[in-house]
C-alpha atoms as a PDB file:
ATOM      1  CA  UNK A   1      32.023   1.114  -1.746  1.00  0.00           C
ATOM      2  CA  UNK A   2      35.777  -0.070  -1.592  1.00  0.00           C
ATOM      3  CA  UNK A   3      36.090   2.806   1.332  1.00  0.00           C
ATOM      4  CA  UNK A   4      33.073   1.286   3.402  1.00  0.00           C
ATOM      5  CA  UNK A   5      34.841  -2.249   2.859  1.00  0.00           C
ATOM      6  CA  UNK A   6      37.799  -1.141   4.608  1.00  0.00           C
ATOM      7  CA  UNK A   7      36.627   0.903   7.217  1.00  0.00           C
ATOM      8  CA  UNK A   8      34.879  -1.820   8.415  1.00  0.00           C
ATOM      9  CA  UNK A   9      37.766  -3.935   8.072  1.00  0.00           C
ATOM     10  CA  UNK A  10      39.566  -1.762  10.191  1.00  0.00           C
ATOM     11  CA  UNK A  11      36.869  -2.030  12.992  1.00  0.00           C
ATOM     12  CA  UNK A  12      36.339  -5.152  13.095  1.00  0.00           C
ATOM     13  CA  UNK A  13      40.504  -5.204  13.475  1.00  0.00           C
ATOM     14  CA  UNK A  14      39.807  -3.007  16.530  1.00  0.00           C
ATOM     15  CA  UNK A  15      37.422  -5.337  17.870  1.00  0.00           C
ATOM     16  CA  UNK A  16      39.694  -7.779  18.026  1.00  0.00           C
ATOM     17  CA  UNK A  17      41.575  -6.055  20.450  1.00  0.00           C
ATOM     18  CA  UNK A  18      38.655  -5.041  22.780  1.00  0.00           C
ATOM     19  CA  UNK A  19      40.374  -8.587  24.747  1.00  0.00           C
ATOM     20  CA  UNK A  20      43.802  -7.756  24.289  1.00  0.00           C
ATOM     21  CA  UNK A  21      45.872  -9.072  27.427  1.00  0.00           C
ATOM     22  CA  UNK A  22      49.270  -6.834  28.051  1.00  0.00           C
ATOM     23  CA  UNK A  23      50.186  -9.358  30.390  1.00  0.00           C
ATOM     24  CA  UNK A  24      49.860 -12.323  28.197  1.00  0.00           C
ATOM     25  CA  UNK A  25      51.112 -10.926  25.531  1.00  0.00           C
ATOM     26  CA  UNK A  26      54.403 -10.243  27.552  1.00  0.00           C
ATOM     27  CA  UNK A  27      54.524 -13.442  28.689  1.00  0.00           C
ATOM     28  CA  UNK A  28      53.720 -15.202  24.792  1.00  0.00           C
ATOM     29  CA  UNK A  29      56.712 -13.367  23.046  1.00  0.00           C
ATOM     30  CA  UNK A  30      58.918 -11.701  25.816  1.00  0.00           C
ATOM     31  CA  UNK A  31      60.292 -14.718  28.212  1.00  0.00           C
ATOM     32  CA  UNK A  32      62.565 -17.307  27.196  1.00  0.00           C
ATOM     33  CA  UNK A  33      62.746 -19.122  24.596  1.00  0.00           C
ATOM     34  CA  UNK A  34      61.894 -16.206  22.444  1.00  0.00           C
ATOM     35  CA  UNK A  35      63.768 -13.941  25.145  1.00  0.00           C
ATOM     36  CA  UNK A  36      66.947 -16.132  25.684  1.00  0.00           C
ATOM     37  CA  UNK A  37      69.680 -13.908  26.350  1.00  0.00           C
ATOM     38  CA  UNK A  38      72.087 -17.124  26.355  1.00  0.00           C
ATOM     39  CA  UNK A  39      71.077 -18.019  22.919  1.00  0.00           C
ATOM     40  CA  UNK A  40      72.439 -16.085  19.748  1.00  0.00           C
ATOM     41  CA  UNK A  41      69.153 -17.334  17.822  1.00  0.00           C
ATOM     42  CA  UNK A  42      66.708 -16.394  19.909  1.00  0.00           C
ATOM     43  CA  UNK A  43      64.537 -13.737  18.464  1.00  0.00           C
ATOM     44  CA  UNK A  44      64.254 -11.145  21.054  1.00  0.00           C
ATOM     45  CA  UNK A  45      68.425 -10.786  21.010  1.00  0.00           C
ATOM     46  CA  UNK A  46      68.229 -10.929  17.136  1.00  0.00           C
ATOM     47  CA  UNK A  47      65.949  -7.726  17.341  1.00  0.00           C
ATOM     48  CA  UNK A  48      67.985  -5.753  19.581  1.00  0.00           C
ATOM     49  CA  UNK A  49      71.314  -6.413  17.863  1.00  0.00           C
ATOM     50  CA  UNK A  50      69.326  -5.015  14.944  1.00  0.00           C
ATOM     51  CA  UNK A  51      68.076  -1.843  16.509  1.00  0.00           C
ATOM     52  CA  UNK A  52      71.319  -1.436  18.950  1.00  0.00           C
ATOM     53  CA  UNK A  53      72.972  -1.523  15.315  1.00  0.00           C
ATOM     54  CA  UNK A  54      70.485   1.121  13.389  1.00  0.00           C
ATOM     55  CA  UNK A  55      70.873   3.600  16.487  1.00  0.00           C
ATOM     56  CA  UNK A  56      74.738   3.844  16.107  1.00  0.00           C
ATOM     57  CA  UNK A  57      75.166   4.398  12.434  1.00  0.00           C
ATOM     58  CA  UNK A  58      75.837   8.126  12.031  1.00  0.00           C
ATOM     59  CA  UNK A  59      72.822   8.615   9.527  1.00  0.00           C
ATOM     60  CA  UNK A  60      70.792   8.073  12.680  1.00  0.00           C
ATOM     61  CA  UNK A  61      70.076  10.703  14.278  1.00  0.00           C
ATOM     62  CA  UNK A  62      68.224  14.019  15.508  1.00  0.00           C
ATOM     63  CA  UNK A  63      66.160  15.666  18.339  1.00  0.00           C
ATOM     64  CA  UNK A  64      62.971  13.558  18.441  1.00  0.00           C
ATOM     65  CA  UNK A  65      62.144   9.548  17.809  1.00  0.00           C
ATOM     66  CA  UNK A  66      58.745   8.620  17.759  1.00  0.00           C
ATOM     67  CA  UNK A  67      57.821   4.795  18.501  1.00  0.00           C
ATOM     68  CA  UNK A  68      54.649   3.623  16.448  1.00  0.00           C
ATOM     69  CA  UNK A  69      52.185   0.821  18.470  1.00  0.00           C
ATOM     70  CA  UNK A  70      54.752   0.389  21.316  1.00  0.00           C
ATOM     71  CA  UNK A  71      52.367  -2.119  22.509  1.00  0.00           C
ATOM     72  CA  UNK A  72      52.785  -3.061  26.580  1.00  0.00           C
ATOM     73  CA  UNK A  73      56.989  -3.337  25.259  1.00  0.00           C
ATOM     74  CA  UNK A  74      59.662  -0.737  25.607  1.00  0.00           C
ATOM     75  CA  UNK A  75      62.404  -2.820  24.161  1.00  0.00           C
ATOM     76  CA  UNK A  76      62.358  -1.088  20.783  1.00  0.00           C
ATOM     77  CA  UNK A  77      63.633   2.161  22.118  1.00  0.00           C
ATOM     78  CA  UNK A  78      66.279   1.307  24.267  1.00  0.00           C
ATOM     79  CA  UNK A  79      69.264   1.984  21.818  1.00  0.00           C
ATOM     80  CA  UNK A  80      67.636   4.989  20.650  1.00  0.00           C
ATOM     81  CA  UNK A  81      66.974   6.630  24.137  1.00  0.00           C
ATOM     82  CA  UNK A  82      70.654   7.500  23.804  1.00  0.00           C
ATOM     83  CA  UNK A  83      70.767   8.654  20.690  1.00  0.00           C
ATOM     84  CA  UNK A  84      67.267  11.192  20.609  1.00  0.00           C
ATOM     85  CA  UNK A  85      66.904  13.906  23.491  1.00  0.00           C
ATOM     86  CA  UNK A  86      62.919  13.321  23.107  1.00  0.00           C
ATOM     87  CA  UNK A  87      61.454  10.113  23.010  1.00  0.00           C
ATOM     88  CA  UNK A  88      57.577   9.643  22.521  1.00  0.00           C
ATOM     89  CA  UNK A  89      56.090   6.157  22.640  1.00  0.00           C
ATOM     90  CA  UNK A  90      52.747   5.557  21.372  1.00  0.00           C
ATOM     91  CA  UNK A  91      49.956   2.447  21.137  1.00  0.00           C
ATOM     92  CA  UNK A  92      45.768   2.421  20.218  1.00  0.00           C
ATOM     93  CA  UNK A  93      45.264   0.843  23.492  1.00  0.00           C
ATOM     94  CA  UNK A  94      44.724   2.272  26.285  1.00  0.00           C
ATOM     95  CA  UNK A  95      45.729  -0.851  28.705  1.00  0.00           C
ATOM     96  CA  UNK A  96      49.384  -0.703  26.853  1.00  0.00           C
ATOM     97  CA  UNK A  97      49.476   3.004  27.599  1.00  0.00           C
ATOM     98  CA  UNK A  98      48.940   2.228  30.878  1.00  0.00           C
ATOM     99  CA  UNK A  99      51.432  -0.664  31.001  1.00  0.00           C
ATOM    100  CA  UNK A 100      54.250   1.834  29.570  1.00  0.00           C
ATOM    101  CA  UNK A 101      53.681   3.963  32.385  1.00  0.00           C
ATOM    102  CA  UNK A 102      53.723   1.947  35.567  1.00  0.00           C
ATOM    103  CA  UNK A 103      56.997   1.413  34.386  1.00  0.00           C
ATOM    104  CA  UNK A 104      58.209   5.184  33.250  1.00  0.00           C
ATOM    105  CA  UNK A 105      56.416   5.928  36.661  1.00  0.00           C
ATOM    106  CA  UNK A 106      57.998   3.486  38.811  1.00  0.00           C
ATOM    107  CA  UNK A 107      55.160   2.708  40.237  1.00  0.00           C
ATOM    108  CA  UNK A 108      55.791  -1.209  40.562  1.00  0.00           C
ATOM    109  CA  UNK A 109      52.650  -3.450  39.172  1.00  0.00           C
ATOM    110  CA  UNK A 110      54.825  -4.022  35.642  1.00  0.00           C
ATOM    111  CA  UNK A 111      53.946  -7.199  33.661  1.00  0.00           C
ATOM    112  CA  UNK A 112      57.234  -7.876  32.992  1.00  0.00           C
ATOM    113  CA  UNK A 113      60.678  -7.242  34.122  1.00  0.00           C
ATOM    114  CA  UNK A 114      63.115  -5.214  31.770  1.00  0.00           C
ATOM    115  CA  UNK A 115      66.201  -5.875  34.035  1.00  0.00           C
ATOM    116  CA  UNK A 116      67.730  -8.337  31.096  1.00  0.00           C
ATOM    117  CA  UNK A 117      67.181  -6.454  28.396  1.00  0.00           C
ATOM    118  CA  UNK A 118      68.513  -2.945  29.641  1.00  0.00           C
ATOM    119  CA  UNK A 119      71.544  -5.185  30.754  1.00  0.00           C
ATOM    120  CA  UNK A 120      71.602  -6.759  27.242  1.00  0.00           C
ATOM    121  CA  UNK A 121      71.558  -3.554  26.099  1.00  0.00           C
ATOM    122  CA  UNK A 122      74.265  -2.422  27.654  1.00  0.00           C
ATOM    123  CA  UNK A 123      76.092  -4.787  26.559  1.00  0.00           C
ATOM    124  CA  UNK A 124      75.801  -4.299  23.487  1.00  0.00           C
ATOM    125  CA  UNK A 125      76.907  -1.264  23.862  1.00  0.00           C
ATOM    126  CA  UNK A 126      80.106  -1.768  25.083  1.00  0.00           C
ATOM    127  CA  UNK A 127      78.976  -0.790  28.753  1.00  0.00           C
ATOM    128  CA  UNK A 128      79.022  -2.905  32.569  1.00  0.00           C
ATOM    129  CA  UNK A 129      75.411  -4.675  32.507  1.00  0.00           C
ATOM    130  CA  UNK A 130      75.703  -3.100  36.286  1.00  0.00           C
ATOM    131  CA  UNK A 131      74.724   0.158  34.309  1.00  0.00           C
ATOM    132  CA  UNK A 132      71.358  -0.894  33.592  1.00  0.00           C
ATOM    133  CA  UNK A 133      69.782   1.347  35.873  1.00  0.00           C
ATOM    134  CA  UNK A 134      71.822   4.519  34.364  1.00  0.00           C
ATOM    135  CA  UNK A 135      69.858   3.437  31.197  1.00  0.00           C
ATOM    136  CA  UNK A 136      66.518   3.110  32.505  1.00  0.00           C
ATOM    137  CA  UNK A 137      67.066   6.503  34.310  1.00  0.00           C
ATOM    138  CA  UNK A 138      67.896   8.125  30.865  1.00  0.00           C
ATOM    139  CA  UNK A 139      64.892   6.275  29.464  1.00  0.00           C
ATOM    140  CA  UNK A 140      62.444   7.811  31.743  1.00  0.00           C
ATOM    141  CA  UNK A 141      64.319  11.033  31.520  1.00  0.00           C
ATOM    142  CA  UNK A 142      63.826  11.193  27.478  1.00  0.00           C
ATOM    143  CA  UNK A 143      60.456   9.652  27.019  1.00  0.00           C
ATOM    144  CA  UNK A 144      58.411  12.701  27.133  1.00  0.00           C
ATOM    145  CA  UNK A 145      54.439  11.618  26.409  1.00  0.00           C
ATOM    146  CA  UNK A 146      53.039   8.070  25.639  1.00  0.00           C
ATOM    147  CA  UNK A 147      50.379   9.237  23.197  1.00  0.00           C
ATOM    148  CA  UNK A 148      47.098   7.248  21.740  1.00  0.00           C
ATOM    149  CA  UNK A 149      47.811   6.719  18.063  1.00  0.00           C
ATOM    150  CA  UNK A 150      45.277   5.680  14.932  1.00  0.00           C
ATOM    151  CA  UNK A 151      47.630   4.244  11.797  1.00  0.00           C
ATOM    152  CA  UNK A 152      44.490   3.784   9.927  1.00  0.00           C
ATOM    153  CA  UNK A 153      44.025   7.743  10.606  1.00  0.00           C
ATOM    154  CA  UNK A 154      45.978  10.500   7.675  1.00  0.00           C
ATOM    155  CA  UNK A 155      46.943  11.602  10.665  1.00  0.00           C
ATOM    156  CA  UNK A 156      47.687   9.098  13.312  1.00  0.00           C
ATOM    157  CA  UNK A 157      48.637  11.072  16.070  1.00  0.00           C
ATOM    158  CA  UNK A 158      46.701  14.201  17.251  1.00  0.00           C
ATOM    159  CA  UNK A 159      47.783  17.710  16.072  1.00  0.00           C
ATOM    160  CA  UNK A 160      50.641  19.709  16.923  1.00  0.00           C
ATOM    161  CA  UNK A 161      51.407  16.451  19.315  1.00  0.00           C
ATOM    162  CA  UNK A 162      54.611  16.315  16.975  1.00  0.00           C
ATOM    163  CA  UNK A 163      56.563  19.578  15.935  1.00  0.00           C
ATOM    164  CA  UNK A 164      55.546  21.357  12.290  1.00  0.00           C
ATOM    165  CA  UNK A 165      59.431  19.796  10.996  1.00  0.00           C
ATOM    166  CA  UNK A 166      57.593  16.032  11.979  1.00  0.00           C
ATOM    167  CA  UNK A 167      59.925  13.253  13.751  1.00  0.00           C
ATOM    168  CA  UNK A 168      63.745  12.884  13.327  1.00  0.00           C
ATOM    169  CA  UNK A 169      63.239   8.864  13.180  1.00  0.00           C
ATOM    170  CA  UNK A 170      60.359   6.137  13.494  1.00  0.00           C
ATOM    171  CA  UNK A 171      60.604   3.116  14.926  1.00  0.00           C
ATOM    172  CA  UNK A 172      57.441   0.802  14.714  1.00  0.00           C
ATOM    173  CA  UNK A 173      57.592  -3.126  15.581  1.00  0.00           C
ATOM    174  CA  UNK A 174      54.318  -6.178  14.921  1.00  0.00           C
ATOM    175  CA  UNK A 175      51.880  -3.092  14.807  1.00  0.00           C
ATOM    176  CA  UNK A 176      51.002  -2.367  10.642  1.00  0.00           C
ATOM    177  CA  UNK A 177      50.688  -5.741   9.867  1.00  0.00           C
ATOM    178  CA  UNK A 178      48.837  -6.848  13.137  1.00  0.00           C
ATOM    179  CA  UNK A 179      46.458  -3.824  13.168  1.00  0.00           C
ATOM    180  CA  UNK A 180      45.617  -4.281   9.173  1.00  0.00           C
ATOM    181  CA  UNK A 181      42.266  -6.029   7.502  1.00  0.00           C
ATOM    182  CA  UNK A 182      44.791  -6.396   4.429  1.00  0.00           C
ATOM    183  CA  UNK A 183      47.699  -5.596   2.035  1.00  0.00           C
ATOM    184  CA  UNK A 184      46.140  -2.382   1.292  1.00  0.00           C
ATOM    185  CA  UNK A 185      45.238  -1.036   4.664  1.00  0.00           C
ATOM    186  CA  UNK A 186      48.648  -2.243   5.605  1.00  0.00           C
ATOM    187  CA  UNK A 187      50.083  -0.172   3.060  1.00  0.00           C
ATOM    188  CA  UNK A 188      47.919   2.793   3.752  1.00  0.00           C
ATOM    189  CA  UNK A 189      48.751   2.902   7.124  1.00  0.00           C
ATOM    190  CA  UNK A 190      52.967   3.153   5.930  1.00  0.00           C
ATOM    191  CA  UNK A 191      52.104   6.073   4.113  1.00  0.00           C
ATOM    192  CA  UNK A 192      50.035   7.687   7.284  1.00  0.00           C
ATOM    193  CA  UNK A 193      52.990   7.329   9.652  1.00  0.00           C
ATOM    194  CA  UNK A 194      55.391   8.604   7.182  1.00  0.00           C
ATOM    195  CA  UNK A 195      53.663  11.839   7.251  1.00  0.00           C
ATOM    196  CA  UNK A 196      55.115  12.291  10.780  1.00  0.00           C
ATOM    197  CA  UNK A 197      58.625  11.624   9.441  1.00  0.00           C
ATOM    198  CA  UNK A 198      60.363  14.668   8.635  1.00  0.00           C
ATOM    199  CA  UNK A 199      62.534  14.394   4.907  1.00  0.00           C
ATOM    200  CA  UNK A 200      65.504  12.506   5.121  1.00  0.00           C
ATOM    201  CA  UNK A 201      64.562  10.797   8.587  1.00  0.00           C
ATOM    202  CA  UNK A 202      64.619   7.422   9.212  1.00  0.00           C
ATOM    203  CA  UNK A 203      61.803   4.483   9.567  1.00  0.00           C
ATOM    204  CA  UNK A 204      63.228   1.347  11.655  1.00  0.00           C
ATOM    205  CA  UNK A 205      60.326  -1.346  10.735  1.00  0.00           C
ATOM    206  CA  UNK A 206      60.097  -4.636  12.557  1.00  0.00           C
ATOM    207  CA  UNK A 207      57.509  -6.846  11.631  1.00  0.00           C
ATOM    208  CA  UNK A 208      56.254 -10.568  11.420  1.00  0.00           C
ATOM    209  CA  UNK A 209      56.471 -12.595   7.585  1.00  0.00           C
ATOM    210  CA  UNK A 210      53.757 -14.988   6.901  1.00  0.00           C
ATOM    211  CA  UNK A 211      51.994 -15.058   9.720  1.00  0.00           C
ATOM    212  CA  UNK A 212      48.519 -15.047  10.001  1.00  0.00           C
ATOM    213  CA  UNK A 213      47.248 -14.785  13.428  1.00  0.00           C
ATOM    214  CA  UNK A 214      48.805 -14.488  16.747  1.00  0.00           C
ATOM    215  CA  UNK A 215      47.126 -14.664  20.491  1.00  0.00           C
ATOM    216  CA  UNK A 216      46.758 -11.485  21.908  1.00  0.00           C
ATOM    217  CA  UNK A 217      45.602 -13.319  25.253  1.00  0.00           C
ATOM    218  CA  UNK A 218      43.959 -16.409  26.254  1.00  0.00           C
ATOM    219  CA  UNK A 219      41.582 -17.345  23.731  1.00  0.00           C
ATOM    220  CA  UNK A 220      42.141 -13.859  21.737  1.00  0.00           C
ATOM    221  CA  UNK A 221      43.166 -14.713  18.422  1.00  0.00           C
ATOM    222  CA  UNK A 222      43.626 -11.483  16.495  1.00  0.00           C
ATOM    223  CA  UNK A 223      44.393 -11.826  12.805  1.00  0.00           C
ATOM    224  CA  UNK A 224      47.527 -10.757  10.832  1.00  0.00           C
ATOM    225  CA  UNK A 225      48.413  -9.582   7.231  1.00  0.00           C
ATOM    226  CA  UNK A 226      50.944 -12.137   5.979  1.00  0.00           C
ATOM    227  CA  UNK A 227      53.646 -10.304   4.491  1.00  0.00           C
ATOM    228  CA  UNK A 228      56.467 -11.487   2.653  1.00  0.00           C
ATOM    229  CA  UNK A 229      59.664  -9.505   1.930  1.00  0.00           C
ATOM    230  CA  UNK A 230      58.717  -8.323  -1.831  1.00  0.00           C
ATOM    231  CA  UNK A 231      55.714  -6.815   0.074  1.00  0.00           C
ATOM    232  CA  UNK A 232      57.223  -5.121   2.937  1.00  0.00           C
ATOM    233  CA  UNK A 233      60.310  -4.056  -0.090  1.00  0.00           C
ATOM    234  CA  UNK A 234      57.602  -3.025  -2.428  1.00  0.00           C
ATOM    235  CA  UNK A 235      55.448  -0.691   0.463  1.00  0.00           C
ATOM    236  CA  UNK A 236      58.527   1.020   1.966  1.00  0.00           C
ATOM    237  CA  UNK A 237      58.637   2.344  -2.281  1.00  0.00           C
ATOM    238  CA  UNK A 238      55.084   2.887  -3.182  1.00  0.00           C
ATOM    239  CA  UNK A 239      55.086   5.150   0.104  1.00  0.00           C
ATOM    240  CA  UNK A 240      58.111   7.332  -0.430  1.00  0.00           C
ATOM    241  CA  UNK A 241      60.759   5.706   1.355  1.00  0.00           C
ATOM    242  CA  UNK A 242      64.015   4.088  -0.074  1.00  0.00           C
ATOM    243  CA  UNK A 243      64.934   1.308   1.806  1.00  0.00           C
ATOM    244  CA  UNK A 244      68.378   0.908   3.153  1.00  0.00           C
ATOM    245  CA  UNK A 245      68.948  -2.463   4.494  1.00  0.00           C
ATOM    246  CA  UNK A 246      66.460  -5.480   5.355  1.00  0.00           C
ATOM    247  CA  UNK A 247      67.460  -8.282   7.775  1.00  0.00           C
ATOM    248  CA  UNK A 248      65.539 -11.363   7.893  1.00  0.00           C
ATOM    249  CA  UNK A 249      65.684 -14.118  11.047  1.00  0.00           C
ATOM    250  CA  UNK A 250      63.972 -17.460  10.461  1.00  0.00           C
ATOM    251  CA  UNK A 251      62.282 -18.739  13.610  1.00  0.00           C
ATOM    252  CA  UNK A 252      63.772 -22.005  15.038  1.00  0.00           C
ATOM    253  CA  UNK A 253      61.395 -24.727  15.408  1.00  0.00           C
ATOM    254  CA  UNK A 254      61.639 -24.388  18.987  1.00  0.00           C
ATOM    255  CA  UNK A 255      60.715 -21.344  19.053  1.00  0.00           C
ATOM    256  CA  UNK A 256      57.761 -21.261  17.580  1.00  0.00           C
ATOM    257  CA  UNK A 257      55.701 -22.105  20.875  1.00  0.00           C
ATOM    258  CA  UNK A 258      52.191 -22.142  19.515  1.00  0.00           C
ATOM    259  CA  UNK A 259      50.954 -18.585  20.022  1.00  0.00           C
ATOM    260  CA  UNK A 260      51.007 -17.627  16.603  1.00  0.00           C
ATOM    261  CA  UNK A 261      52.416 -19.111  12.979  1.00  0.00           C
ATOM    262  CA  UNK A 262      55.164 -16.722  12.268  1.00  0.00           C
ATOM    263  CA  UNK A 263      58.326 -18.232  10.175  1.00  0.00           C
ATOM    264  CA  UNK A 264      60.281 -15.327  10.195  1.00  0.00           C
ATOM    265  CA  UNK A 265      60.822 -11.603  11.574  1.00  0.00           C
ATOM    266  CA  UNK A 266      62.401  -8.765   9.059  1.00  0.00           C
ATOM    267  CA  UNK A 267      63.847  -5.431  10.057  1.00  0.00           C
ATOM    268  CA  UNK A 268      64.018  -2.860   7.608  1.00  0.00           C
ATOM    269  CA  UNK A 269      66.025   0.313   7.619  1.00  0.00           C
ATOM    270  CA  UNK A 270      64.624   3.106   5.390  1.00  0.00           C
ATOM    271  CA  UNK A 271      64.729   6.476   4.682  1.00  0.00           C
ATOM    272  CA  UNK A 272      62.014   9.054   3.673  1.00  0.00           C
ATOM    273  CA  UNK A 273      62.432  10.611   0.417  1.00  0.00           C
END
């Protein structure tokens, strides 16, 4: 019974999405003030000082990275496009999938423009923020397939997409938790995508705490898993990984602009037993 329970939890999670707006989405969480490159608290900075910081620790590394629920965004993977030779992104919808690749594509039509956050970037890195388009040309040289993905599947990706060894390093950001009927499906679908993780590679996890809904579009409110960080601690275990480091950011007031009820954002660093 408890299987039939969930599995139409997890449809009626997919439902919800049947709506989903890439290009309102974008524009929700991915302009200022949540995308304030001026402003050391805003969130979107906060994330990629996380991520730029991940990528460049030695333990980091490998052949392949493999981005769970990119969603229409390609910021998570723009530290780690230097560090992997082979970058595969990955999302349940096809409209995202098709937002990733106007842009890999250069085919113009994008919902948003990533000029300030490869600059950020760069930045970050030590490098001109002229050099931008030297790291969006490595991007699109790296990222080899933008795959359909299931995290409520054993095996959310379809065979032999990944090689038999599985992924040098995750990275998956607001997908488990937004994708989830509850705690348990949310911790279920952990321990599917750490199948794809080889032994000893790495899972970069960004995710929302207590929030419990956010608009995927106008009018499309899709529901979330609140989490808090003795859950996210307590799933990275139960699933085999042992977790590294977790960062937590508290949202300003101001930024919390009235398309969801997030407080917080935590980034977790773990690695697979």
């Amino acid at each position: 019974m408890e299987g039939k329970v969930t599995q139409s939890g997890v449809a009626a999670m997919a439902a919800c999405y049947e709506r989903f707006d890439p290009a309102a989405y974008l524009q929700y969480n991915y302009t200022p003030p949540r995308a304030d490159f001026q402003r050391k608290d805003s969130i979107v900075p906060w994330k990629l000082a996380c991520l730029h910081r991940a990528f460049r620790e030695d333990d980091v590394k490998g052949d392949l990275l493999v981005d769970i629920g990119s969603g229409p965004t390609l910021y998570q993977v723009l530290s780690g496009c230097e560090v992997f030779n082979k970058v595969i992104l990955t999302d349940f919808l096809e409209v995202n999938r098709q937002e990733l690749n106007l842009w890999l594509q250069e085919d113009g039509g994008c919902n948003l423009d990533w000029t300030p956050y490869l600059k950020h970037v760069c930045k970050l890195e030590g490098r001109r923020p002229s050099e931008w388009t030297e790291k969006a040309a490595r991007l699109r040289q790296v990222v080899t397939d933008v795959l359909p993905v299931d995290v409520h599947r054993p095996q959310p990706l379809a065979l032999h997409a990944l090689p038999p060894a599985g992924a040098d390093c995750l990275v998956s950001a607001f997908c488990l938790e937004s994708v989830s009927p509850d705690l348990d499906a949310f911790n279920r679908a952990l321990g599917h995508i750490g199948g794809l993780l080889r032994p000893g590679g790495h899972l970069l996890l960004i995710g929302a705490l207590e929030e419990s809904y956010y608009f995927g579009g106008p009018g499309v409110k899709i529901p979330v898993v609140p989490l808090n960080e003795a859950q996210v601690c307590e799933g990275l275990k139960e699933n085999g990984f042992t977790l590294i480091r977790l960062e937590v950011y508290t949202l300003p007031q101001d930024m919390r602009v009235g398309v969801d009820d997030v407080t917080g954002v935590f980034f977790a660093k773990a690695r697979r037993n």
